[in-house]
Protein backbone atom coordinates (compact mmCIF):
# COMPACT_ATOMS: atom_id res chain seq x y z
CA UNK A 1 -24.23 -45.54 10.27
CA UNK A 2 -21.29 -46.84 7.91
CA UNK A 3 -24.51 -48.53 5.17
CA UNK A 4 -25.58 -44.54 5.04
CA UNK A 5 -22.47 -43.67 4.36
CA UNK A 6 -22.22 -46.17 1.58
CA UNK A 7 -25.48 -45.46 0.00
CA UNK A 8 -24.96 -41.65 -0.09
CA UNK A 9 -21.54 -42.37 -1.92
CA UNK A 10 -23.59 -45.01 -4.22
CA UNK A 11 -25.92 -41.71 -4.85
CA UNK A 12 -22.98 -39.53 -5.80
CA UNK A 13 -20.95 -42.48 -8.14
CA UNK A 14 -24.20 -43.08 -9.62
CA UNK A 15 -24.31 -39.33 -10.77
CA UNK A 16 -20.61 -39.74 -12.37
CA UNK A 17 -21.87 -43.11 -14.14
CA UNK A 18 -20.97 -45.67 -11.39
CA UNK A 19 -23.09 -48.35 -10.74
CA UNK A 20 -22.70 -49.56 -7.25
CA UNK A 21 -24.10 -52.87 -5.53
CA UNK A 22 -23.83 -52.13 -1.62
CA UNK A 23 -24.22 -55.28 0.76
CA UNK A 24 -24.83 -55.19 4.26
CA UNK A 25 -22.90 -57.83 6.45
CA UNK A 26 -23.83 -58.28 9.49
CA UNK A 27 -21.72 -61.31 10.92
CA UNK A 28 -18.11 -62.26 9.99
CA UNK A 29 -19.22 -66.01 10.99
CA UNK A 30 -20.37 -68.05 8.89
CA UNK A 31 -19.80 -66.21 5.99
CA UNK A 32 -21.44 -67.34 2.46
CA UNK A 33 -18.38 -67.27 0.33
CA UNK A 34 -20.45 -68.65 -3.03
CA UNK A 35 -22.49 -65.51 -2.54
CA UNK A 36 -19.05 -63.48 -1.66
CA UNK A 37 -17.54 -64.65 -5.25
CA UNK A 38 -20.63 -64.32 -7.32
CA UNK A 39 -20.64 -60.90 -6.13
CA UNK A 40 -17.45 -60.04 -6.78
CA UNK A 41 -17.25 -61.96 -10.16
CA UNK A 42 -16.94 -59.41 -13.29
CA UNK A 43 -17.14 -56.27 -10.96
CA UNK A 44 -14.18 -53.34 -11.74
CA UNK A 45 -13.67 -53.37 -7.81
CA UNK A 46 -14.21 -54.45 -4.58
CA UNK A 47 -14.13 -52.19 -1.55
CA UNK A 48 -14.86 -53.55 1.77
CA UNK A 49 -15.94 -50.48 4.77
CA UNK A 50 -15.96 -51.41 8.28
CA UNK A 51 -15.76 -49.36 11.30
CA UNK A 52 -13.81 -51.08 13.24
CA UNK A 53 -9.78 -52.47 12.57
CA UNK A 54 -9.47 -54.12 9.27
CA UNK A 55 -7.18 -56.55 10.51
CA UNK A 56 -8.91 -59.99 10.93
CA UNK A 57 -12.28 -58.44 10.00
CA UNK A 58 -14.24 -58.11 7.05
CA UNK A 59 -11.48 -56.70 4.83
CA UNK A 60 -9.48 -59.77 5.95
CA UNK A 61 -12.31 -62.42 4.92
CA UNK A 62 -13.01 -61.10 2.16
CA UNK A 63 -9.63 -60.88 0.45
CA UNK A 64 -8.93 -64.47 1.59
CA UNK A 65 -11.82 -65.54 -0.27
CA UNK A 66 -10.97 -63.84 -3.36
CA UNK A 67 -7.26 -65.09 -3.49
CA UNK A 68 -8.34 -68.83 -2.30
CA UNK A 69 -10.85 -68.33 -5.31
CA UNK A 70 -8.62 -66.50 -8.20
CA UNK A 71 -11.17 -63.48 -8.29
CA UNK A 72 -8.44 -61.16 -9.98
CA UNK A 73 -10.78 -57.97 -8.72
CA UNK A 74 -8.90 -54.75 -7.73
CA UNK A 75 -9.76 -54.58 -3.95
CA UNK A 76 -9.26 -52.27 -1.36
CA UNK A 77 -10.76 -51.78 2.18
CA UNK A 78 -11.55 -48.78 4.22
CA UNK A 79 -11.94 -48.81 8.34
CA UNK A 80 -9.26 -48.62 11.04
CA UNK A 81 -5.85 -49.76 10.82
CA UNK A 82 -4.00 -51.37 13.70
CA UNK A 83 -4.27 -48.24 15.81
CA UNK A 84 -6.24 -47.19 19.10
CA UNK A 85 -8.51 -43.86 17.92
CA UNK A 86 -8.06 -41.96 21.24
CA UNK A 87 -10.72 -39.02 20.39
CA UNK A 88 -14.62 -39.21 21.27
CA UNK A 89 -17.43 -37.73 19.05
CA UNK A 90 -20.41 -38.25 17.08
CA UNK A 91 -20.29 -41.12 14.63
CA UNK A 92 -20.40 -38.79 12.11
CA UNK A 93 -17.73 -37.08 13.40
CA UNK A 94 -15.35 -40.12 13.65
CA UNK A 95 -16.23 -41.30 10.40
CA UNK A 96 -14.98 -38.46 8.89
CA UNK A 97 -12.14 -38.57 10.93
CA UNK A 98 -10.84 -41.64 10.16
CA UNK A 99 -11.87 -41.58 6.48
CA UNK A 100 -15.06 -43.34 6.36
CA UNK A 101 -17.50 -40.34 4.96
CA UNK A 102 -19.37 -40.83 1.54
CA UNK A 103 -16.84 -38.45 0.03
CA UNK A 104 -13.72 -40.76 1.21
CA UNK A 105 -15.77 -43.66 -0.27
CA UNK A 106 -16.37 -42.38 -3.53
CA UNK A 107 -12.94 -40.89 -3.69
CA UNK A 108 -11.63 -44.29 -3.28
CA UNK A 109 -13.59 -45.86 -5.90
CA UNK A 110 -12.82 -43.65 -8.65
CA UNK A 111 -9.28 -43.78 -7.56
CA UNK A 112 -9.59 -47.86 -8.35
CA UNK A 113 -11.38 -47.37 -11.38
CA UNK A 114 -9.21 -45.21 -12.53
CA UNK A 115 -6.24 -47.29 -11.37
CA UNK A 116 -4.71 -45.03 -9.10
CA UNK A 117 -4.34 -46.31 -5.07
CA UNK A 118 -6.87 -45.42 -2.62
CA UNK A 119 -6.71 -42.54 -0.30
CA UNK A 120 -7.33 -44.17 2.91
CA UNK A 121 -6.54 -42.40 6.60
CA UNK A 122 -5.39 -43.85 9.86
């Protein structure tokens, strides 16, 4: 699934002197937004994965959460834009697809660190 996917790209920042903090969340509703900031708080980025469209999901929450709180946090998210995906396959297959591998992740974070804008697909 998508947390593999996050902790194999965790594995490969790690090795390039990224330290990582991977959280799992499981429901949109209710979401703990004093543990959302304290995470967030002092961190070089925030990237949000979901596989499913962005839009009014977790990307959405989260970003309203941070701008409602002032968390000045570079922040990008990675899932499916406001488009139907009309392919089938493995999930591996459609994460790659769509840009949600370990390699797209950790692409995307070094991008932020390094100030440049994410390389997201579809």
């Amino acid at each position: 699934g998508i947390v593999f996917e996050a902790e194999k790209a965790a594995n490969e920042l790690y090795k390039i002197g990224i330290k990582a903090t991977i959280v799992s969340v499981h429901t949109l509703k209710p979401i703990n937004d004093n543990q959302l900031i304290n995470l967030c708080s002092g961190k070089k980025c925030v990237l949000t994965i979901e596989e499913n469209n962005i839009y009014g999901g977790l990307a959405s929450c989260v970003a309203e959460i941070l701008s409602q709180n002032n968390i000045q946090v570079p922040f990008i998210s990675m899932g499916i834009k406001d488009c139907f995906i009309s392919e089938v396959g493995s999930q591996n297959y459609l994460q790659t697809k769509t840009g949600l591998s370990s390699d797209n992740i950790v692409e995307n974070i070094a991008n932020m660190i390094a100030g440049r804008v994410g390389n997201e697909k579809v």
